[in-house]
N, C-alpha and C. Protein backbone atom coordinates (compact mmCIF):
# COMPACT_ATOMS: atom_id res chain seq x y z
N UNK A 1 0.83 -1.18 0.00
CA UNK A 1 0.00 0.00 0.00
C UNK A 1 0.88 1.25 0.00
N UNK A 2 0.80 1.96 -0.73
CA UNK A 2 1.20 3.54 -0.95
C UNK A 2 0.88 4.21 0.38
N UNK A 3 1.57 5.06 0.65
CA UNK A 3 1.58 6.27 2.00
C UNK A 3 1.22 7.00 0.95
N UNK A 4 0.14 7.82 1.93
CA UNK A 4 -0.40 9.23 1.70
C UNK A 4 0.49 9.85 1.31
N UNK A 5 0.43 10.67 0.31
CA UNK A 5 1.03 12.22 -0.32
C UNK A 5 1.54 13.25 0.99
N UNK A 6 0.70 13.48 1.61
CA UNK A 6 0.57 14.55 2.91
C UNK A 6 2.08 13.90 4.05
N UNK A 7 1.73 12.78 4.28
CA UNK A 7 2.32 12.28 5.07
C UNK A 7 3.75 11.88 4.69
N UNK A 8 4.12 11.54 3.49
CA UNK A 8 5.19 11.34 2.54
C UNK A 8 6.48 12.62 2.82
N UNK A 9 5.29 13.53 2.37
CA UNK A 9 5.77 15.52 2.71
C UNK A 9 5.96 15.74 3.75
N UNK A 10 5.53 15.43 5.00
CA UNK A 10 5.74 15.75 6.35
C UNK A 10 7.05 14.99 6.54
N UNK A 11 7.07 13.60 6.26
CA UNK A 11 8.05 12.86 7.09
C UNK A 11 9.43 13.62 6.20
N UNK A 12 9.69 14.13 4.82
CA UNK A 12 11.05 14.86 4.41
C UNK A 12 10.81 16.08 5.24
N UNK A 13 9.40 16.92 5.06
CA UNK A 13 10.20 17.96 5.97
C UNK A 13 10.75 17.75 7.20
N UNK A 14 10.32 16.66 7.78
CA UNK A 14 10.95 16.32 9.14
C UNK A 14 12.45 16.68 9.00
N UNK A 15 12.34 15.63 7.84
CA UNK A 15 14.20 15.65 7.84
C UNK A 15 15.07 16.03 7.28
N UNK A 16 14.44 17.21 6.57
CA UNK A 16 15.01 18.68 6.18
C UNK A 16 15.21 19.13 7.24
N UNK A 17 14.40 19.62 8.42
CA UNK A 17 14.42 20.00 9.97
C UNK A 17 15.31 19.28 10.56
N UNK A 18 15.82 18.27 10.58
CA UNK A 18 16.32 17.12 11.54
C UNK A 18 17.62 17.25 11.30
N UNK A 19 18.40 16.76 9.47
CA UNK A 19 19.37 16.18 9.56
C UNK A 19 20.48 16.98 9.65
N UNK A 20 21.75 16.71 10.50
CA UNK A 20 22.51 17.57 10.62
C UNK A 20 22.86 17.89 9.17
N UNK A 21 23.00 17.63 7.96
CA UNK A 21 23.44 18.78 6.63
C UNK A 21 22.43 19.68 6.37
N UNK A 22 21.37 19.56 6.66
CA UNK A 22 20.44 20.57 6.53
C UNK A 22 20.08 21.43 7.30
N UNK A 23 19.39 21.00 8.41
CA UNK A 23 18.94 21.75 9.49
C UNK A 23 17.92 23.30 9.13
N UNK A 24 17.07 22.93 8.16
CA UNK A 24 16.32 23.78 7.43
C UNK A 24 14.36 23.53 7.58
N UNK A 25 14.40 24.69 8.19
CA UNK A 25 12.68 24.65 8.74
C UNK A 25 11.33 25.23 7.35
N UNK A 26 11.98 26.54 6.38
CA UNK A 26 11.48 27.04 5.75
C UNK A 26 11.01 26.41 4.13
N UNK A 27 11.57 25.39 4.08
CA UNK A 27 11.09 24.23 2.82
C UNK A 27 9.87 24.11 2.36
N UNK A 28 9.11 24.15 1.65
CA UNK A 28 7.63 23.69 1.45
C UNK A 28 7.94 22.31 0.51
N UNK A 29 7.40 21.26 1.36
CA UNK A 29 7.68 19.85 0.10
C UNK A 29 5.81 20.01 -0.07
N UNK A 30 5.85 19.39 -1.77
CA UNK A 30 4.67 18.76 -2.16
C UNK A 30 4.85 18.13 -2.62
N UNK A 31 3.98 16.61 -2.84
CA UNK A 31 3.97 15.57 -3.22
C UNK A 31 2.68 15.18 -4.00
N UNK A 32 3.38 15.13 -5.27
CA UNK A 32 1.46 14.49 -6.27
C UNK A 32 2.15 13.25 -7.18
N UNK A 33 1.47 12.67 -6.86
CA UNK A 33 1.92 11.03 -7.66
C UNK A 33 2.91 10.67 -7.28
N UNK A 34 4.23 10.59 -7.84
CA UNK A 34 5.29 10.09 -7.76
C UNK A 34 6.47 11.40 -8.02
N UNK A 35 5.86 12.42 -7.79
CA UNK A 35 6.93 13.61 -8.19
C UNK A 35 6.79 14.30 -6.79
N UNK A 36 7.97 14.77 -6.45
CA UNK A 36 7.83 15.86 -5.07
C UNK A 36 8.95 17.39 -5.38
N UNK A 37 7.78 18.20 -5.04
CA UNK A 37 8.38 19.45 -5.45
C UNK A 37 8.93 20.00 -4.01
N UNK A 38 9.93 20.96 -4.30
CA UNK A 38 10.79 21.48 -2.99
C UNK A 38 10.67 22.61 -3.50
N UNK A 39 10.17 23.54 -2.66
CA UNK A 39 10.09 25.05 -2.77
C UNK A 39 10.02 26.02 -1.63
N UNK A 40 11.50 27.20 -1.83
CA UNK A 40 11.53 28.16 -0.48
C UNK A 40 12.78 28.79 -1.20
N UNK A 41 13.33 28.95 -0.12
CA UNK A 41 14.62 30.15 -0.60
C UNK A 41 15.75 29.59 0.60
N UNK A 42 17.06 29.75 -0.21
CA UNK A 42 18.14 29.44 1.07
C UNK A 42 19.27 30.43 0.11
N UNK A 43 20.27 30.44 1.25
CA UNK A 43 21.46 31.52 0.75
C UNK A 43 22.41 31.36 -0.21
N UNK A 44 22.66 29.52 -0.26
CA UNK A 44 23.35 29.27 -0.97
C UNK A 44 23.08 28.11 -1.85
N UNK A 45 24.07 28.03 -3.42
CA UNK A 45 23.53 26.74 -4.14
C UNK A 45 24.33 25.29 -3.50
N UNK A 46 25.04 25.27 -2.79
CA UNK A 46 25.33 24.08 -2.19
C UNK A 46 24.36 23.84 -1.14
N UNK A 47 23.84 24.46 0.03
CA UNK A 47 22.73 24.10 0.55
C UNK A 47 21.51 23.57 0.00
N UNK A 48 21.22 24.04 -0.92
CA UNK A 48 20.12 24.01 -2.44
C UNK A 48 20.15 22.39 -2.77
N UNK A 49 21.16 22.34 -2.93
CA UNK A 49 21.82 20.72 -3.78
C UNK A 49 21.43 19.87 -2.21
N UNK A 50 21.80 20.23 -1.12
CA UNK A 50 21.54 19.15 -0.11
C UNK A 50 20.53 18.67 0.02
N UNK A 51 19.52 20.15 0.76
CA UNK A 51 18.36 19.51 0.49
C UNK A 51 17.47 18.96 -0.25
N UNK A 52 18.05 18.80 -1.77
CA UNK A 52 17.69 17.76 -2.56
C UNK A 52 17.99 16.50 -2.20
N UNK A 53 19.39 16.45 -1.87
CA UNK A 53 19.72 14.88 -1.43
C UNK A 53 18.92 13.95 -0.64
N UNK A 54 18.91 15.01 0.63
CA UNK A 54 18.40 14.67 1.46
C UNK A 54 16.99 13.51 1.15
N UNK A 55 16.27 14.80 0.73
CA UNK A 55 14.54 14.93 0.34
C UNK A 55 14.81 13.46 -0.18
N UNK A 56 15.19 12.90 -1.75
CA UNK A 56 15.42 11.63 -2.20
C UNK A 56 15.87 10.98 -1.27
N UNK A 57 17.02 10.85 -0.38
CA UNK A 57 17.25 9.72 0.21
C UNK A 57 16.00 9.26 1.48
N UNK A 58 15.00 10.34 1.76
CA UNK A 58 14.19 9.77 2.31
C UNK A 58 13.02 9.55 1.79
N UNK A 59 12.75 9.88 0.06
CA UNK A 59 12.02 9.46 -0.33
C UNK A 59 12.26 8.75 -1.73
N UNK A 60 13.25 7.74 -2.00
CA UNK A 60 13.87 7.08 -2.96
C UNK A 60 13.45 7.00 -4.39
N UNK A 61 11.77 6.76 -4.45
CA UNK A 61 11.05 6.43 -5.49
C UNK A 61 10.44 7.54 -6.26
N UNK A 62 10.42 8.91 -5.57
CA UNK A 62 9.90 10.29 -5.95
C UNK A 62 10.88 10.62 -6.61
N UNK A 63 10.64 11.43 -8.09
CA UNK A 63 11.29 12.33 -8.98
C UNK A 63 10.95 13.66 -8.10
N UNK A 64 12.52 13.96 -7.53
CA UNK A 64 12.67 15.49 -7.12
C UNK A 64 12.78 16.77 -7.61
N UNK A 65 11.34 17.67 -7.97
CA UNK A 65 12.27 18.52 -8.67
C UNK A 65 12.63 19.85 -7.68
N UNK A 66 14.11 20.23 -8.13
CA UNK A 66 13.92 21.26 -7.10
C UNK A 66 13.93 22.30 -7.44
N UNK A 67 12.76 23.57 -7.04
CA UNK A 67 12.69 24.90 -7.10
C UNK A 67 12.89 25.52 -6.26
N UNK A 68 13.94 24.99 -5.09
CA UNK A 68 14.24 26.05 -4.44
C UNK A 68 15.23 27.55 -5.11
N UNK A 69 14.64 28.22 -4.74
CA UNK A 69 15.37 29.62 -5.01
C UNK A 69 16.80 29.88 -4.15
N UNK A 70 18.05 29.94 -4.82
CA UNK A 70 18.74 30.98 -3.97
C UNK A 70 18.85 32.41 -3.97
N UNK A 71 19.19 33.43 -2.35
CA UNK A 71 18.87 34.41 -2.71
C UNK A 71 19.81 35.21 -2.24
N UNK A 72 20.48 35.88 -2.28
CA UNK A 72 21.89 37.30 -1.74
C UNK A 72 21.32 37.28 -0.46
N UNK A 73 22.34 36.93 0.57
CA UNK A 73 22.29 37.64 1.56
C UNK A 73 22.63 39.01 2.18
N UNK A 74 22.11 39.60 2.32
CA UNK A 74 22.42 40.69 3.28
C UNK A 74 23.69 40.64 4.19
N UNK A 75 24.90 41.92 3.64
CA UNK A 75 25.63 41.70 4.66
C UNK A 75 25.45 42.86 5.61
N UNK A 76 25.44 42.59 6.79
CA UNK A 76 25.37 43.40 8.13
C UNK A 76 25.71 45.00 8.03
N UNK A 77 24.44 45.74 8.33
CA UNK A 77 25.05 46.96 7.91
C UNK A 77 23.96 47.31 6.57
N UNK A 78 23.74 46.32 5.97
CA UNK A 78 23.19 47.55 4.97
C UNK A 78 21.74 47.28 5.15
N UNK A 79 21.26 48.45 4.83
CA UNK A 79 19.47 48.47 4.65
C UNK A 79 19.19 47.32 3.92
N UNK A 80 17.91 46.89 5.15
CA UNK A 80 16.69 46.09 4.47
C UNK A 80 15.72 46.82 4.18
N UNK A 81 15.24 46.37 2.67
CA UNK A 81 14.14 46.93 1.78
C UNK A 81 13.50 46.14 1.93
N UNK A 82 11.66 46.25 2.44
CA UNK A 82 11.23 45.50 2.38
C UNK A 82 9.96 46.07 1.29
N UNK A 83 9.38 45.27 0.05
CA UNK A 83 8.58 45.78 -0.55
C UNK A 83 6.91 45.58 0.12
């Protein structure tokens, strides 16, 4: 029997949250059929690439695609614009 979609998504974000290479709360996983999408923003493209890994190694059989965004961080000191 197949696991729920919902529940599939919860248990990676778990361990997006969990595993020490990640340690990332802001992820949105969705899961429809056999594809799971990853979508949010992180600072860098090697972080980017992990939590892909991750996501597959706890969900083996899902085609990952990933849209996470990377985005410039702010260095200390300069104005935040917020629109």
């Amino acid at each position: 029997m197949m696991e729920a979609p919902q529940y599939v998504a919860a248990r990676v974000q778990r361990a997006l949250a969990e595993d020490s290479r990640t340690h990332e709360l802001g992820i949105r996983v969705d899961v429809r059929g056999d594809q799971m999408f990853l979508r949010g923003q992180v600072s860098g493209e090697e972080h980017r690439q992990r939590l892909a890994a991750v996501a597959q190694e706890v969900a083996p059989n899902l085609k990952v695609h990933n849209e996470i965004k990377v985005v410039e961080v702010t260095r200390p000191g300069e104005d935040e614009h917020l629109d």
